[in-house]
C-alpha atoms as a PDB file:
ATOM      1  CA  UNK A   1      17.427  -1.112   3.215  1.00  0.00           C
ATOM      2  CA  UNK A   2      19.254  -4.450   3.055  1.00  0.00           C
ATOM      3  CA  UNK A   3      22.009  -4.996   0.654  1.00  0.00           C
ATOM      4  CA  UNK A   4      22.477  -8.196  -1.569  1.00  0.00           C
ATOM      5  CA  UNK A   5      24.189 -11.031   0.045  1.00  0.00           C
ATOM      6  CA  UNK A   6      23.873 -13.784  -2.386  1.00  0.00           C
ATOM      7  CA  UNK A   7      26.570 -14.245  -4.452  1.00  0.00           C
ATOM      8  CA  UNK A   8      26.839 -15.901  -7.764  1.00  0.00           C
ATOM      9  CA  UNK A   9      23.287 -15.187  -8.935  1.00  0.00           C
ATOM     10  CA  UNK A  10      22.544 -13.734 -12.441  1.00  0.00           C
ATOM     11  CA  UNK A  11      19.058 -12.029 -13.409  1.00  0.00           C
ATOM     12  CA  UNK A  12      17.328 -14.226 -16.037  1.00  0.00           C
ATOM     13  CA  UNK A  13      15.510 -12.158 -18.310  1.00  0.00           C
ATOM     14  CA  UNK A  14      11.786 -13.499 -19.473  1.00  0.00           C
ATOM     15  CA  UNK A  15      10.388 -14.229 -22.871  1.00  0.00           C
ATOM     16  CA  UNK A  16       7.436 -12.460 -22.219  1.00  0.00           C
ATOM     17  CA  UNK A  17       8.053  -8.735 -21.707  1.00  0.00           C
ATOM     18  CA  UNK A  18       6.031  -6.816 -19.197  1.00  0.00           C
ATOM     19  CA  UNK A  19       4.174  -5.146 -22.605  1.00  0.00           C
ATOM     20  CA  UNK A  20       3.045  -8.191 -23.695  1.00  0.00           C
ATOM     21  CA  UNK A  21       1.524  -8.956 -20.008  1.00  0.00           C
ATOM     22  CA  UNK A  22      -0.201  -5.566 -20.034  1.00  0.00           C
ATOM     23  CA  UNK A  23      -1.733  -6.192 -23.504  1.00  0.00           C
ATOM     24  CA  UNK A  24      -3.005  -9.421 -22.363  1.00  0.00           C
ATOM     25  CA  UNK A  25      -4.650  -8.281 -19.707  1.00  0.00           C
ATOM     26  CA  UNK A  26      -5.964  -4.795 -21.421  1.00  0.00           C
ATOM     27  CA  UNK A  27      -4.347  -2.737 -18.438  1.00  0.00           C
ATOM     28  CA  UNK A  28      -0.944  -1.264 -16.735  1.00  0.00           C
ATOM     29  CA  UNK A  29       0.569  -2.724 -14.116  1.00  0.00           C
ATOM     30  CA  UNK A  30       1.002  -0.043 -10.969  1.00  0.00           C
ATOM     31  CA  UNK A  31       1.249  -0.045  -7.218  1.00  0.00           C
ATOM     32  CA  UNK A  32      -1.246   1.477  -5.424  1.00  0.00           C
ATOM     33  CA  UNK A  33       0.410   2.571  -2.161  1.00  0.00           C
ATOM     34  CA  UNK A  34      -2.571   3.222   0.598  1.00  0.00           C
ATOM     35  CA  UNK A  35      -0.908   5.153   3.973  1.00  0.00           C
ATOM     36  CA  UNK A  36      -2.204   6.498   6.894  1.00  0.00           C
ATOM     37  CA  UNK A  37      -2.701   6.134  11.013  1.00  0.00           C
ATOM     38  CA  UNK A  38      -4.778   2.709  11.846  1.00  0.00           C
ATOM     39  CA  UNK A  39      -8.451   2.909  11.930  1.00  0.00           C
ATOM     40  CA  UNK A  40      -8.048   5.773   9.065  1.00  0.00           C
ATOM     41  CA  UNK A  41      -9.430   3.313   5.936  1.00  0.00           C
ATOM     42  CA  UNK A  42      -6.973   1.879   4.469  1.00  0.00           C
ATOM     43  CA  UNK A  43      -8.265  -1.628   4.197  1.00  0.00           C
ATOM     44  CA  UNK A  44     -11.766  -0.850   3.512  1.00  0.00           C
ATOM     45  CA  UNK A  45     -10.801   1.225   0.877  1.00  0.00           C
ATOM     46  CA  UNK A  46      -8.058  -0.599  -1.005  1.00  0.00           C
ATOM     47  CA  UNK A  47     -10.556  -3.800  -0.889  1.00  0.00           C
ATOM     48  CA  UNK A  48     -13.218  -1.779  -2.461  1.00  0.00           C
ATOM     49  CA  UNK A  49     -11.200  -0.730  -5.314  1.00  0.00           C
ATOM     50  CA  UNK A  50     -10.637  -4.129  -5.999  1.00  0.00           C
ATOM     51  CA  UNK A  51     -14.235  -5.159  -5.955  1.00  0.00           C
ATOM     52  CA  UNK A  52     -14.626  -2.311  -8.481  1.00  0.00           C
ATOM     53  CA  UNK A  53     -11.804  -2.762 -10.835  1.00  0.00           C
ATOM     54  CA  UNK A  54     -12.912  -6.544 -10.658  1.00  0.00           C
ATOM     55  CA  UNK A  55     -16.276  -6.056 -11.733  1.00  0.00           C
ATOM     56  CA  UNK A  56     -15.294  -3.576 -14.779  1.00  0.00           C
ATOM     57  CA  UNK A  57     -12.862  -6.510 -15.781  1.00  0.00           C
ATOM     58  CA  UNK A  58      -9.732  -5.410 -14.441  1.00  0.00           C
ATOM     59  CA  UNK A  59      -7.272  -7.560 -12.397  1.00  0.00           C
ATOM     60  CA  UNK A  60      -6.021  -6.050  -9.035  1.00  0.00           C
ATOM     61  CA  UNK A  61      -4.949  -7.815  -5.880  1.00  0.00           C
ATOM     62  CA  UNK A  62      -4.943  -6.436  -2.661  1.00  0.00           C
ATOM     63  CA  UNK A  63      -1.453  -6.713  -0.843  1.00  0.00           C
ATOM     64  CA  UNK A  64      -3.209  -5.817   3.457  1.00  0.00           C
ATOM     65  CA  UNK A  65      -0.813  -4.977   6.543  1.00  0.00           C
ATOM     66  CA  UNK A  66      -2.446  -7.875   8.519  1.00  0.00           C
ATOM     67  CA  UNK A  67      -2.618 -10.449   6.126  1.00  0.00           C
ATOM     68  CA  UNK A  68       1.305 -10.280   5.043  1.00  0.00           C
ATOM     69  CA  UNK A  69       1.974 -10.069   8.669  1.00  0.00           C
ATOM     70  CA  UNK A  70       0.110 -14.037   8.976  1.00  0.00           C
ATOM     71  CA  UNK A  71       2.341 -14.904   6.694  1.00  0.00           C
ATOM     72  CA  UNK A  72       5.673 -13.906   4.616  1.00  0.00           C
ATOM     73  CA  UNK A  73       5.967 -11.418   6.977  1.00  0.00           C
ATOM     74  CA  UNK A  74       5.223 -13.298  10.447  1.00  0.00           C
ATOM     75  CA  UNK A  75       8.686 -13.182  11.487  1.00  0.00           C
ATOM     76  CA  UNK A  76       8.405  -9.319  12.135  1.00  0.00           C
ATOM     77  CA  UNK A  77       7.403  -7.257  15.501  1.00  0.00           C
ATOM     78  CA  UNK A  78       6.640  -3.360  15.346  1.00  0.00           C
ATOM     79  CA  UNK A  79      10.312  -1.987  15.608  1.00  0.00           C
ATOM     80  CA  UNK A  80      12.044   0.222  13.451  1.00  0.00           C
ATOM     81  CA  UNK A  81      13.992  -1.977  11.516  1.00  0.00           C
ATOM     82  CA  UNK A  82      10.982  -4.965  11.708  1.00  0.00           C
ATOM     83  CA  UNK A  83       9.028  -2.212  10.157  1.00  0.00           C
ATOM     84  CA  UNK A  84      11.938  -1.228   7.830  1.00  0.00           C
ATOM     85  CA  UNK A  85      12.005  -4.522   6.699  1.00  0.00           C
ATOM     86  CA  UNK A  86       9.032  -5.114   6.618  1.00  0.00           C
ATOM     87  CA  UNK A  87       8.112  -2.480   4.270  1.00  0.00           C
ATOM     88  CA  UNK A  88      11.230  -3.224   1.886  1.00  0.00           C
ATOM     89  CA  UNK A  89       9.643  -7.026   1.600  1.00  0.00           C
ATOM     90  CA  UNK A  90       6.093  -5.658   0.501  1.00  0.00           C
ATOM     91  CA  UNK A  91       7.758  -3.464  -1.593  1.00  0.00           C
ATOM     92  CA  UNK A  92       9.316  -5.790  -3.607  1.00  0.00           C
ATOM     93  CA  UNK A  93       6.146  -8.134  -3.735  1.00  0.00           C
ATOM     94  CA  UNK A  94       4.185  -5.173  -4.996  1.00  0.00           C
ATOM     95  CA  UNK A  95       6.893  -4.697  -8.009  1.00  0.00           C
ATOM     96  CA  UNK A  96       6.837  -7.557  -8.794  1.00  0.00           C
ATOM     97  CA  UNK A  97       3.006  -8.219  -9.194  1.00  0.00           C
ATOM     98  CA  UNK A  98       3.071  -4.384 -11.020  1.00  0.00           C
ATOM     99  CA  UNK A  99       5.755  -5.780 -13.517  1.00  0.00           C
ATOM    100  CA  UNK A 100       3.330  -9.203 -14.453  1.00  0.00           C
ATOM    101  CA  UNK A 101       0.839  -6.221 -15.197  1.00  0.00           C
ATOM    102  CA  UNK A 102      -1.204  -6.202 -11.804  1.00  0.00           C
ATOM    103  CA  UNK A 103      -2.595  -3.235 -10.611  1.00  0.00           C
ATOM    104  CA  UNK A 104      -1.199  -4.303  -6.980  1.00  0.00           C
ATOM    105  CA  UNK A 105      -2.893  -2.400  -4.212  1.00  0.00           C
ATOM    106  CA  UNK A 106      -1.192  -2.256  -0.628  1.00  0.00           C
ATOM    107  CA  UNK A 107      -2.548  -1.010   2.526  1.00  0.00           C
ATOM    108  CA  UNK A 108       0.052  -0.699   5.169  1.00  0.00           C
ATOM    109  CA  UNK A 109       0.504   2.283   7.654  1.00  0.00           C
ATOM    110  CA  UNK A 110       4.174   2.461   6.186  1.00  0.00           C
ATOM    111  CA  UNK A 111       4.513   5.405   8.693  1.00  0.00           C
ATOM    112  CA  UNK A 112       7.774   7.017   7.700  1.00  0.00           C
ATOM    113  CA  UNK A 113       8.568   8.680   4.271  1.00  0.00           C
ATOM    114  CA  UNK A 114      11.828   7.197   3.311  1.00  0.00           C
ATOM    115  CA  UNK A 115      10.457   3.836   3.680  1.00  0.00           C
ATOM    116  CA  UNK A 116       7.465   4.585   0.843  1.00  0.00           C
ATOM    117  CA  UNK A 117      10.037   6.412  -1.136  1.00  0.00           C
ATOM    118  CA  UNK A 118      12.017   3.335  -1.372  1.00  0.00           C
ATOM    119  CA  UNK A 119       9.345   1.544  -3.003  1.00  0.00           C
ATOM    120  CA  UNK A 120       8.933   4.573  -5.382  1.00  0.00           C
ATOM    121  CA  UNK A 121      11.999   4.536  -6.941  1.00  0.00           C
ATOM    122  CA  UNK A 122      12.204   0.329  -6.696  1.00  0.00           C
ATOM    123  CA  UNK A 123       8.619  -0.003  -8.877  1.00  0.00           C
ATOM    124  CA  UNK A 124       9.926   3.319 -10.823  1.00  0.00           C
ATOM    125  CA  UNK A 125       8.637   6.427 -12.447  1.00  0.00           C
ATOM    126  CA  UNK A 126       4.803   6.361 -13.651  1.00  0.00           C
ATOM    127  CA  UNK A 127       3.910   2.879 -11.844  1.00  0.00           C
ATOM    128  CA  UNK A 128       3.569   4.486  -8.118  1.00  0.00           C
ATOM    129  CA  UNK A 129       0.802   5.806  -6.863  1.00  0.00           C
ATOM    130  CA  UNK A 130       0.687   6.993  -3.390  1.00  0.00           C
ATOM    131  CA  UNK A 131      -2.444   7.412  -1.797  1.00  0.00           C
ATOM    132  CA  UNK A 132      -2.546   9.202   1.779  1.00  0.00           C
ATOM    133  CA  UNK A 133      -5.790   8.175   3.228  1.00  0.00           C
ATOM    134  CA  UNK A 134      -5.911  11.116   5.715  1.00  0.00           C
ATOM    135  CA  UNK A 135      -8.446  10.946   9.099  1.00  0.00           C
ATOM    136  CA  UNK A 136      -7.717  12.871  12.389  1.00  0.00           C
ATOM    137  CA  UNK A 137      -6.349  10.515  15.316  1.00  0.00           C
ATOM    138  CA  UNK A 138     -10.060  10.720  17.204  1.00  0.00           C
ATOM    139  CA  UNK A 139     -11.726   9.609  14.006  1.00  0.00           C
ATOM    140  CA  UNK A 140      -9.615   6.643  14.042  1.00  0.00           C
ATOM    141  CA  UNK A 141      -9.921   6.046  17.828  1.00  0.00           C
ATOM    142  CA  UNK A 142     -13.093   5.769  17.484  1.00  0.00           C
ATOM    143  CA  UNK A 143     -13.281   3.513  14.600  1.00  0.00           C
ATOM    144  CA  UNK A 144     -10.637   1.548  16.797  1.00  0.00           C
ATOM    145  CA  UNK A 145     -13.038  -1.678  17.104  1.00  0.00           C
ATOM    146  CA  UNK A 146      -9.562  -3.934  17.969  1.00  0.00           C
ATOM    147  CA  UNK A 147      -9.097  -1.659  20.822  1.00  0.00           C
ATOM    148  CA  UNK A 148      -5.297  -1.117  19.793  1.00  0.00           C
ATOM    149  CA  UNK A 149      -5.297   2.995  20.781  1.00  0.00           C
ATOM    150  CA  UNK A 150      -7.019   1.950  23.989  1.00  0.00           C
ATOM    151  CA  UNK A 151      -3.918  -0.722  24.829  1.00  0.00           C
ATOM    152  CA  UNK A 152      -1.227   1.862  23.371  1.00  0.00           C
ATOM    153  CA  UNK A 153      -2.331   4.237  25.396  1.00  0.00           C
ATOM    154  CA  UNK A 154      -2.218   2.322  28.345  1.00  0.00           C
ATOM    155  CA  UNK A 155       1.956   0.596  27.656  1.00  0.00           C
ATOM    156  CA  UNK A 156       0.175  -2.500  26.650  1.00  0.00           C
ATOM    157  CA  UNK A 157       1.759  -1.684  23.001  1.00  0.00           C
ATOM    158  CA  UNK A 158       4.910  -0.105  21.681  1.00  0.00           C
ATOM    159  CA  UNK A 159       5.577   1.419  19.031  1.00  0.00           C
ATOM    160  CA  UNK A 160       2.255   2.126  17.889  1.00  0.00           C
ATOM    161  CA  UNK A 161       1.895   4.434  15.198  1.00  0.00           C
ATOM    162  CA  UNK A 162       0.297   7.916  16.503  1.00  0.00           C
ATOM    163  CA  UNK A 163       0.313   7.213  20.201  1.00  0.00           C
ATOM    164  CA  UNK A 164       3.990   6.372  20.802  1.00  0.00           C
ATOM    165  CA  UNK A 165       5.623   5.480  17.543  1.00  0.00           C
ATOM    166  CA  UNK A 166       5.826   8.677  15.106  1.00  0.00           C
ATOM    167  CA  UNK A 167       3.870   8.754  11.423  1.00  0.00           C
ATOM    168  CA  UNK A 168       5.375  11.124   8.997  1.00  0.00           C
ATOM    169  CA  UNK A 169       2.596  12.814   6.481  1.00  0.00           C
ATOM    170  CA  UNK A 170       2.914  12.287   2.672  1.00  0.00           C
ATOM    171  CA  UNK A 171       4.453  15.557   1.322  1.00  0.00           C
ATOM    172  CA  UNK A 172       3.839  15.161  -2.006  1.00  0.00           C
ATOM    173  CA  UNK A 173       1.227  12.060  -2.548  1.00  0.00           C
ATOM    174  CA  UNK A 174      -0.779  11.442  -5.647  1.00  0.00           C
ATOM    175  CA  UNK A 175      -3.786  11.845  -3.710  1.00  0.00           C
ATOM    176  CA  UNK A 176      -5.351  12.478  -0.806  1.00  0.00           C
ATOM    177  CA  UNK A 177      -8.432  11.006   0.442  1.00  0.00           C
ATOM    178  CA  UNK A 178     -10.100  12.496   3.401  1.00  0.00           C
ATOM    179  CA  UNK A 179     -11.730  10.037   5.082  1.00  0.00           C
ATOM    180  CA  UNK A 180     -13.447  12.240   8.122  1.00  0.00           C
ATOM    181  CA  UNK A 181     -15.380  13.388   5.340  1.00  0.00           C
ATOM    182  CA  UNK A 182     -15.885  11.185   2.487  1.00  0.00           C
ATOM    183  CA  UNK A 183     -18.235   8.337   2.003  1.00  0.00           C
ATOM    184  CA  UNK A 184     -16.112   4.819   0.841  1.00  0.00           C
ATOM    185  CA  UNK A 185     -17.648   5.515  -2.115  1.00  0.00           C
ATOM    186  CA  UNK A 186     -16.496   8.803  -2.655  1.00  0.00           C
ATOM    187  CA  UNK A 187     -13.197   7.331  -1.756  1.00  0.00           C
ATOM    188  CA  UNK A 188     -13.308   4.711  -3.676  1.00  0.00           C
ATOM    189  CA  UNK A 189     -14.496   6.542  -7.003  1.00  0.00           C
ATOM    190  CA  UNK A 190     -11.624   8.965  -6.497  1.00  0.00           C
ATOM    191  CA  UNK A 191      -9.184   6.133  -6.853  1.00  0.00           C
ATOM    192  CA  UNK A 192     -10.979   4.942 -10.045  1.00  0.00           C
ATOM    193  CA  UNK A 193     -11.193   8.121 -11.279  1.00  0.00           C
ATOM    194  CA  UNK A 194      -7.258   8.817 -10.272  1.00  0.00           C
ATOM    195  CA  UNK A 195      -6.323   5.579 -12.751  1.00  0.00           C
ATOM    196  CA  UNK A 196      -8.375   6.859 -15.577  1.00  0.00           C
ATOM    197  CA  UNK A 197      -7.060  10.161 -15.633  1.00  0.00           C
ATOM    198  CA  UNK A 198      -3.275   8.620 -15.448  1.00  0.00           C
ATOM    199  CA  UNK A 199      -4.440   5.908 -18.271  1.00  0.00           C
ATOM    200  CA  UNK A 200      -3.809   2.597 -16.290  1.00  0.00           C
ATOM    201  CA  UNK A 201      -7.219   1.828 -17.241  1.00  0.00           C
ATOM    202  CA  UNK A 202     -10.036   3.393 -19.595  1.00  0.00           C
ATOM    203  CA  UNK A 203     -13.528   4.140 -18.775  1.00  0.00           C
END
Protein backbone atom coordinates (compact mmCIF):
# COMPACT_ATOMS: atom_id res chain seq x y z
CA UNK A 1 0.00 0.00 0.00
CA UNK A 2 1.07 3.60 -0.61
CA UNK A 3 3.11 5.43 1.87
CA UNK A 4 2.48 9.12 3.05
CA UNK A 5 3.91 11.75 0.90
CA UNK A 6 2.57 14.89 2.31
CA UNK A 7 4.64 16.53 4.49
CA UNK A 8 3.90 19.02 7.14
CA UNK A 9 0.39 17.79 7.97
CA UNK A 10 -0.76 17.18 11.61
CA UNK A 11 -3.98 15.00 12.55
CA UNK A 12 -6.60 17.32 14.11
CA UNK A 13 -8.41 15.55 16.63
CA UNK A 14 -12.49 16.19 16.79
CA UNK A 15 -14.67 17.43 19.57
CA UNK A 16 -17.02 14.89 19.08
CA UNK A 17 -15.60 11.43 19.83
CA UNK A 18 -16.65 8.48 17.76
CA UNK A 19 -18.81 7.37 21.22
CA UNK A 20 -20.71 10.22 21.16
CA UNK A 21 -21.56 9.58 17.24
CA UNK A 22 -22.56 6.00 18.06
CA UNK A 23 -24.87 7.13 20.92
CA UNK A 24 -26.48 9.53 18.68
CA UNK A 25 -27.29 7.35 16.30
CA UNK A 26 -28.22 4.24 18.79
CA UNK A 27 -25.66 1.92 16.84
CA UNK A 28 -21.76 0.93 16.16
CA UNK A 29 -20.05 1.97 13.46
CA UNK A 30 -18.47 -1.26 11.38
CA UNK A 31 -17.46 -2.19 7.88
CA UNK A 32 -19.19 -4.70 6.30
CA UNK A 33 -16.71 -6.18 3.80
CA UNK A 34 -18.88 -8.26 0.98
CA UNK A 35 -16.22 -10.54 -1.37
CA UNK A 36 -16.60 -12.89 -3.90
CA UNK A 37 -16.29 -13.77 -7.96
CA UNK A 38 -18.78 -11.31 -10.08
CA UNK A 39 -22.25 -12.42 -10.61
CA UNK A 40 -21.89 -14.23 -6.98
CA UNK A 41 -24.34 -11.44 -4.98
CA UNK A 42 -22.57 -9.11 -3.69
CA UNK A 43 -24.54 -6.09 -4.69
CA UNK A 44 -27.89 -7.49 -4.30
CA UNK A 45 -27.10 -8.49 -1.05
CA UNK A 46 -25.21 -5.62 0.55
CA UNK A 47 -28.21 -3.28 -0.89
CA UNK A 48 -30.69 -5.40 0.84
CA UNK A 49 -29.14 -5.12 4.13
CA UNK A 50 -29.40 -1.63 3.82
CA UNK A 51 -33.04 -1.57 2.95
CA UNK A 52 -33.39 -3.65 6.15
CA UNK A 53 -31.25 -1.91 8.62
CA UNK A 54 -33.01 1.30 7.15
CA UNK A 55 -36.36 0.31 7.84
CA UNK A 56 -35.57 -0.96 11.60
CA UNK A 57 -34.01 2.64 11.99
CA UNK A 58 -30.52 2.03 11.50
CA UNK A 59 -28.16 4.09 9.26
CA UNK A 60 -25.97 2.10 6.74
CA UNK A 61 -24.64 3.17 3.38
CA UNK A 62 -23.70 1.03 0.77
CA UNK A 63 -20.03 1.66 -0.54
CA UNK A 64 -20.66 -0.75 -4.56
CA UNK A 65 -17.56 -1.76 -6.88
CA UNK A 66 -19.28 0.01 -9.85
CA UNK A 67 -20.44 3.01 -8.41
CA UNK A 68 -16.87 4.10 -6.79
CA UNK A 69 -15.44 3.10 -10.04
CA UNK A 70 -17.93 6.27 -11.81
CA UNK A 71 -16.43 8.23 -9.61
CA UNK A 72 -13.47 8.67 -6.88
CA UNK A 73 -12.22 5.79 -8.30
CA UNK A 74 -12.58 6.44 -12.25
CA UNK A 75 -9.02 6.91 -12.71
CA UNK A 76 -8.41 3.06 -12.18
CA UNK A 77 -8.28 0.00 -14.86
CA UNK A 78 -8.29 -3.78 -13.63
CA UNK A 79 -4.44 -4.23 -12.94
CA UNK A 80 -2.80 -5.29 -9.99
CA UNK A 81 -1.75 -2.24 -8.56
CA UNK A 82 -5.18 -0.25 -10.08
CA UNK A 83 -6.84 -2.88 -8.05
CA UNK A 84 -4.34 -2.47 -5.15
CA UNK A 85 -5.15 0.92 -5.08
CA UNK A 86 -8.13 0.76 -5.61
CA UNK A 87 -8.98 -1.29 -2.72
CA UNK A 88 -6.63 0.80 -0.26
CA UNK A 89 -8.95 4.03 -1.38
CA UNK A 90 -12.31 2.18 -0.42
CA UNK A 91 -10.72 1.10 2.45
CA UNK A 92 -10.09 4.18 3.86
CA UNK A 93 -13.61 5.62 2.82
CA UNK A 94 -15.18 2.72 4.63
CA UNK A 95 -13.11 3.74 8.00
CA UNK A 96 -13.88 6.60 7.85
CA UNK A 97 -17.77 6.38 7.49
CA UNK A 98 -17.34 3.31 10.39
CA UNK A 99 -15.55 5.93 12.69
CA UNK A 100 -18.73 8.78 12.19
CA UNK A 101 -20.69 5.58 13.45
CA UNK A 102 -21.95 4.16 9.97
CA UNK A 103 -22.46 0.74 9.56
CA UNK A 104 -20.58 1.11 6.01
CA UNK A 105 -21.27 -1.82 3.75
CA UNK A 106 -18.87 -2.48 0.66
CA UNK A 107 -19.28 -4.82 -2.12
CA UNK A 108 -16.18 -5.17 -4.15
CA UNK A 109 -14.66 -8.50 -5.52
CA UNK A 110 -11.41 -7.38 -3.57
CA UNK A 111 -10.00 -10.70 -4.98
CA UNK A 112 -6.76 -11.14 -3.10
CA UNK A 113 -6.38 -11.58 0.75
CA UNK A 114 -3.74 -9.15 1.66
CA UNK A 115 -5.63 -6.45 0.09
CA UNK A 116 -8.94 -7.13 2.58
CA UNK A 117 -6.53 -7.67 5.36
CA UNK A 118 -5.27 -4.25 4.92
CA UNK A 119 -8.52 -2.81 5.53
CA UNK A 120 -8.82 -5.10 8.64
CA UNK A 121 -6.20 -3.90 10.53
CA UNK A 122 -6.77 0.01 9.04
CA UNK A 123 -10.72 0.02 10.49
CA UNK A 124 -9.23 -2.24 13.52
CA UNK A 125 -10.19 -5.02 15.82
CA UNK A 126 -14.13 -5.58 16.39
CA UNK A 127 -15.29 -3.04 13.50
CA UNK A 128 -14.54 -5.61 10.44
CA UNK A 129 -16.68 -7.85 9.27
CA UNK A 130 -15.84 -9.91 6.35
CA UNK A 131 -18.44 -11.49 4.53
CA UNK A 132 -17.45 -14.14 1.70
CA UNK A 133 -20.46 -14.36 -0.44
CA UNK A 134 -19.50 -17.79 -1.90
CA UNK A 135 -21.27 -19.16 -5.49
CA UNK A 136 -19.52 -21.65 -7.90
CA UNK A 137 -18.06 -19.89 -11.18
CA UNK A 138 -21.19 -21.50 -13.42
CA UNK A 139 -23.66 -20.02 -10.98
CA UNK A 140 -22.20 -16.75 -11.62
CA UNK A 141 -21.83 -17.27 -15.42
CA UNK A 142 -25.00 -17.70 -15.62
CA UNK A 143 -26.21 -14.88 -13.62
CA UNK A 144 -23.60 -12.98 -15.92
CA UNK A 145 -26.47 -10.65 -17.53
CA UNK A 146 -23.40 -7.92 -18.55
CA UNK A 147 -21.92 -10.68 -20.47
CA UNK A 148 -18.38 -9.98 -18.80
CA UNK A 149 -17.38 -14.08 -18.48
CA UNK A 150 -18.58 -14.38 -22.06
CA UNK A 151 -15.95 -11.35 -23.23
CA UNK A 152 -13.17 -12.71 -20.69
CA UNK A 153 -13.35 -15.73 -22.03
CA UNK A 154 -13.00 -14.70 -25.38
CA UNK A 155 -9.48 -11.89 -24.67
CA UNK A 156 -11.99 -9.17 -24.92
CA UNK A 157 -11.06 -8.57 -21.01
CA UNK A 158 -8.01 -8.92 -18.84
CA UNK A 159 -7.62 -9.47 -15.79
CA UNK A 160 -10.90 -10.64 -14.96
CA UNK A 161 -11.35 -12.17 -11.77
CA UNK A 162 -11.94 -16.15 -12.16
CA UNK A 163 -11.30 -16.48 -15.86
CA UNK A 164 -7.82 -14.95 -16.16
CA UNK A 165 -7.09 -12.85 -13.14
CA UNK A 166 -6.78 -15.14 -9.84
CA UNK A 167 -9.40 -14.71 -6.62
CA UNK A 168 -8.00 -15.90 -3.40
CA UNK A 169 -10.85 -17.49 -0.90
CA UNK A 170 -11.43 -15.91 2.57
CA UNK A 171 -9.60 -18.22 5.05
CA UNK A 172 -10.95 -17.12 7.98
CA UNK A 173 -14.17 -14.73 7.18
CA UNK A 174 -16.85 -13.82 9.62
CA UNK A 175 -19.26 -15.45 7.50
CA UNK A 176 -20.04 -17.19 4.74
CA UNK A 177 -23.02 -16.91 2.68
CA UNK A 178 -23.72 -19.50 0.12
CA UNK A 179 -25.42 -18.05 -2.45
CA UNK A 180 -26.01 -21.33 -4.88
CA UNK A 181 -28.22 -22.14 -2.18
CA UNK A 182 -29.72 -19.45 -0.23
CA UNK A 183 -32.62 -17.24 -0.98
CA UNK A 184 -31.51 -13.13 -0.66
CA UNK A 185 -33.46 -13.38 2.12
CA UNK A 186 -31.82 -16.01 3.79
CA UNK A 187 -28.76 -14.07 2.96
CA UNK A 188 -29.77 -11.14 3.95
CA UNK A 189 -31.24 -12.26 7.48
CA UNK A 190 -27.91 -13.95 8.15
CA UNK A 191 -26.19 -10.61 7.96
CA UNK A 192 -28.80 -9.10 10.35
CA UNK A 193 -28.65 -11.78 12.45
CA UNK A 194 -24.53 -11.73 12.27
CA UNK A 195 -24.77 -7.83 13.75
CA UNK A 196 -27.07 -8.77 16.51
CA UNK A 197 -25.18 -11.51 17.76
CA UNK A 198 -21.81 -9.20 17.64
CA UNK A 199 -24.04 -6.20 19.31
CA UNK A 200 -23.67 -3.49 16.52
CA UNK A 201 -27.28 -3.36 16.70
CA UNK A 202 -30.17 -4.88 19.00
CA UNK A 203 -33.20 -6.65 17.97
Amino acid sequence: MKKQKATNVTWHEHKVTKEERETLLKQKGVVLWFTGLSGSGKSTIANEVANQLHLRGRLAYVLDGDNIRHGLNKDLAFSPEDRNENIRRISEVANLFADAGLIAITAFISPYRSYRNFCRELVGKGRFIEIYTKASLETCEKRDTKGLYKKAKAGIIKDFTGINAPYEEPENPELIIDTDKETIEESTEKVLKKLEELGYING
